[in-house]
Structure formats: C-alpha cells, structure tokens
Protein backbone atom coordinates (compact mmCIF):
# COMPACT_ATOMS: atom_id res chain seq x y z
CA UNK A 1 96.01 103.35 127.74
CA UNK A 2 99.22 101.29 126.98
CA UNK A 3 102.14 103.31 125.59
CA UNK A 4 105.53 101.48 124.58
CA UNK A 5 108.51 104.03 123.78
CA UNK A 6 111.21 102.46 122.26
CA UNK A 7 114.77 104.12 122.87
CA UNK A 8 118.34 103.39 121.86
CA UNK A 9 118.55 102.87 118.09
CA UNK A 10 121.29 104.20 116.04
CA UNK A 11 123.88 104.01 113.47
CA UNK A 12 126.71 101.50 114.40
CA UNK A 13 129.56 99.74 112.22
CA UNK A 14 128.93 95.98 111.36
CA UNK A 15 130.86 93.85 114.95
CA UNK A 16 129.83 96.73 117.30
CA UNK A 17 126.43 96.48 120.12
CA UNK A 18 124.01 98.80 120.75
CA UNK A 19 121.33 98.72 123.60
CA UNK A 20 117.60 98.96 123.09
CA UNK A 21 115.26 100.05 125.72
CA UNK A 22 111.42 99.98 125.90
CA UNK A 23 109.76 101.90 128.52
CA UNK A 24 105.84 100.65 129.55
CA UNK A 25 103.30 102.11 130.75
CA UNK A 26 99.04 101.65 131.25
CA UNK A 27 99.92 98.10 132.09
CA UNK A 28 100.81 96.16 135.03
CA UNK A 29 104.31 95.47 133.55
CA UNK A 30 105.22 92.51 136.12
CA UNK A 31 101.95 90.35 134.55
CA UNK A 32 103.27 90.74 130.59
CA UNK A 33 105.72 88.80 128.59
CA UNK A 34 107.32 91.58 125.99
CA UNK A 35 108.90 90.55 123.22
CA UNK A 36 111.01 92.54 120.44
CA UNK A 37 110.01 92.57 116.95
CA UNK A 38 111.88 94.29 113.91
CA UNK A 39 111.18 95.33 110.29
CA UNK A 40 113.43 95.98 107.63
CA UNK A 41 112.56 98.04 104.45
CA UNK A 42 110.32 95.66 101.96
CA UNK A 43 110.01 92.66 104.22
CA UNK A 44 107.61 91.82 106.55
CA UNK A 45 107.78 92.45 110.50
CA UNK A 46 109.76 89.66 112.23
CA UNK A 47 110.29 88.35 115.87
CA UNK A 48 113.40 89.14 117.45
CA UNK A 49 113.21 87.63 121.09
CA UNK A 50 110.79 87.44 123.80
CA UNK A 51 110.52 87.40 127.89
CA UNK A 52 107.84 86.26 129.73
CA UNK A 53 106.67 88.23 132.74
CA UNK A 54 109.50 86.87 135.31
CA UNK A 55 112.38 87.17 133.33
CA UNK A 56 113.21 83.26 133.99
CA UNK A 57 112.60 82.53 130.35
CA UNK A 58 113.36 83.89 126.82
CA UNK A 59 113.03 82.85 123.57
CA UNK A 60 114.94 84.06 120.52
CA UNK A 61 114.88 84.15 116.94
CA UNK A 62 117.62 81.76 114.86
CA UNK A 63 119.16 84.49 113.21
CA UNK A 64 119.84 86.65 116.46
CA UNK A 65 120.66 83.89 119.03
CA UNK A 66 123.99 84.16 120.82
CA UNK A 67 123.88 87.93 119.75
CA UNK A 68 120.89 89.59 121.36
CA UNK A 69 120.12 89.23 124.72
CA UNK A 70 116.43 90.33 125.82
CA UNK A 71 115.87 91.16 129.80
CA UNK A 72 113.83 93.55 131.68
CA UNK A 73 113.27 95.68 134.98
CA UNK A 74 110.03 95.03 136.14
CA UNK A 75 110.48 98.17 138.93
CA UNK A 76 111.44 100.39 136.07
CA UNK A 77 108.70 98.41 133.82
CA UNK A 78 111.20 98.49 131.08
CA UNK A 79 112.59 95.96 128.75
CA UNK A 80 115.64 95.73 127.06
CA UNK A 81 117.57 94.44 123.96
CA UNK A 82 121.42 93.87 123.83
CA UNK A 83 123.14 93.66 120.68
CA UNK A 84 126.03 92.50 119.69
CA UNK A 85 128.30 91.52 116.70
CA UNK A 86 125.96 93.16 114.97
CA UNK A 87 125.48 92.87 111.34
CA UNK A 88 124.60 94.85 108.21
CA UNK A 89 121.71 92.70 107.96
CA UNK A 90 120.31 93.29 111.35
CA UNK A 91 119.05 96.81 110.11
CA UNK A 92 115.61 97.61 110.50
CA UNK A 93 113.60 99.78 112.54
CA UNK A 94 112.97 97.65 116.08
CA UNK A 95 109.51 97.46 117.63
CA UNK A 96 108.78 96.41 121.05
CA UNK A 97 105.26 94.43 121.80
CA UNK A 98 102.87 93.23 124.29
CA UNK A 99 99.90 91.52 123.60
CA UNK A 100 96.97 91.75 125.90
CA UNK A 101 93.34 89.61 125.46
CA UNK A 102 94.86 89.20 122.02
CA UNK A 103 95.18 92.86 121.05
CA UNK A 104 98.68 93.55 120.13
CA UNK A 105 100.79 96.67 121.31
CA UNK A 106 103.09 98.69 119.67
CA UNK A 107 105.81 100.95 119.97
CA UNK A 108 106.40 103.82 117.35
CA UNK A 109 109.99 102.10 116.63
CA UNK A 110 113.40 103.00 116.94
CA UNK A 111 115.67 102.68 113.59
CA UNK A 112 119.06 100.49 114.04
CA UNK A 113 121.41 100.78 110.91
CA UNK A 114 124.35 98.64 110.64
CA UNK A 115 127.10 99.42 108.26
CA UNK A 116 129.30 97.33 106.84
C-alpha cells in the first residue's frame, strides 16, 4: 500500500522559506520520480516541481522557479521542497505525488499560508 505524508507546512510572512518534506512508503522509492503539486482555495490543483528517481533532473513550474528547490533522500525515501521568497500567492495546501502504472498517489496535504 503506498502512503505519502506530507510534513512542514505553516504560516510564514511574505520573503521568508519554509521546508516541505514527504515521507514514502509501499514503494521502492529509488525507482519513482515524485513531484509536488499544490492547490489553493477555488482553483484547480497545480504542479509545483518534479524529480525523477536519481535526483539528476528536476523540472519546475514558471511561477516557482528560482524559488523552490525540489530534492530527495532516496535512503530516507523522502522528498523535499525548499521555499523561498515566498509569496502571499504561493498559499495553498501542498500535495506530494507519485504515479505508478498510471494510478496517481496522494498525500493528505500540508497547508502553507503566506502573509503579506
């Protein structure tokens, strides 16, 4: 059974980071890409960055590039999200995925507020 716990989230004024974490688990971490995706209240879920299995590539939404950085620990089979300079409009609650034979996986979320 793959189970994705998101970690981290948290109220933060607009120019300070926080750090998102995503622990794994019923998978064999090392083989996945994981990506990041976020939802905001009345809009649709977005991407936020991805990370295939090695770690030796990433991709990033326009919005969030040269802010977030995505990386991971494949011996703690954990993924990770650095903010920074955040902004009020990077509030939403933050999901992390994996997909696997096409079936996507979820976390429950973890909220991020920004305030300006």
């Amino acid at each position: 059974q793959v189970q994705l716990v998101e970690s981290g989230g948290g109220l933060v004024q607009a120019g300070g980071s926080l750090r998102l974490s995503c622990a794994a688990s019923g998978i064999t971490f090392s083989s996945y890409a994981m990506g990041w995706f976020r939802q905001a209240p009345g809009k649709p879920r977005e991407f936020v960055a991805r990370i295939i299995w090695s770690g030796s590539s990433t991709g990033y939404a326009d919005s969030v590039k040269g802010r977030f950085t995505i990386s991971r620990d494949n011996a703690k089979k954990q993924v990770y999200l650095q903010m920074n300079s955040l902004k009020p409009e990077d509030t939403a609650v933050y999901y992390c995925n994996t997909r696997d034979g096409g079936y996507d996986y979820w976390g429950q979320g973890t909220q991020v507020t920004v305030s300006s």
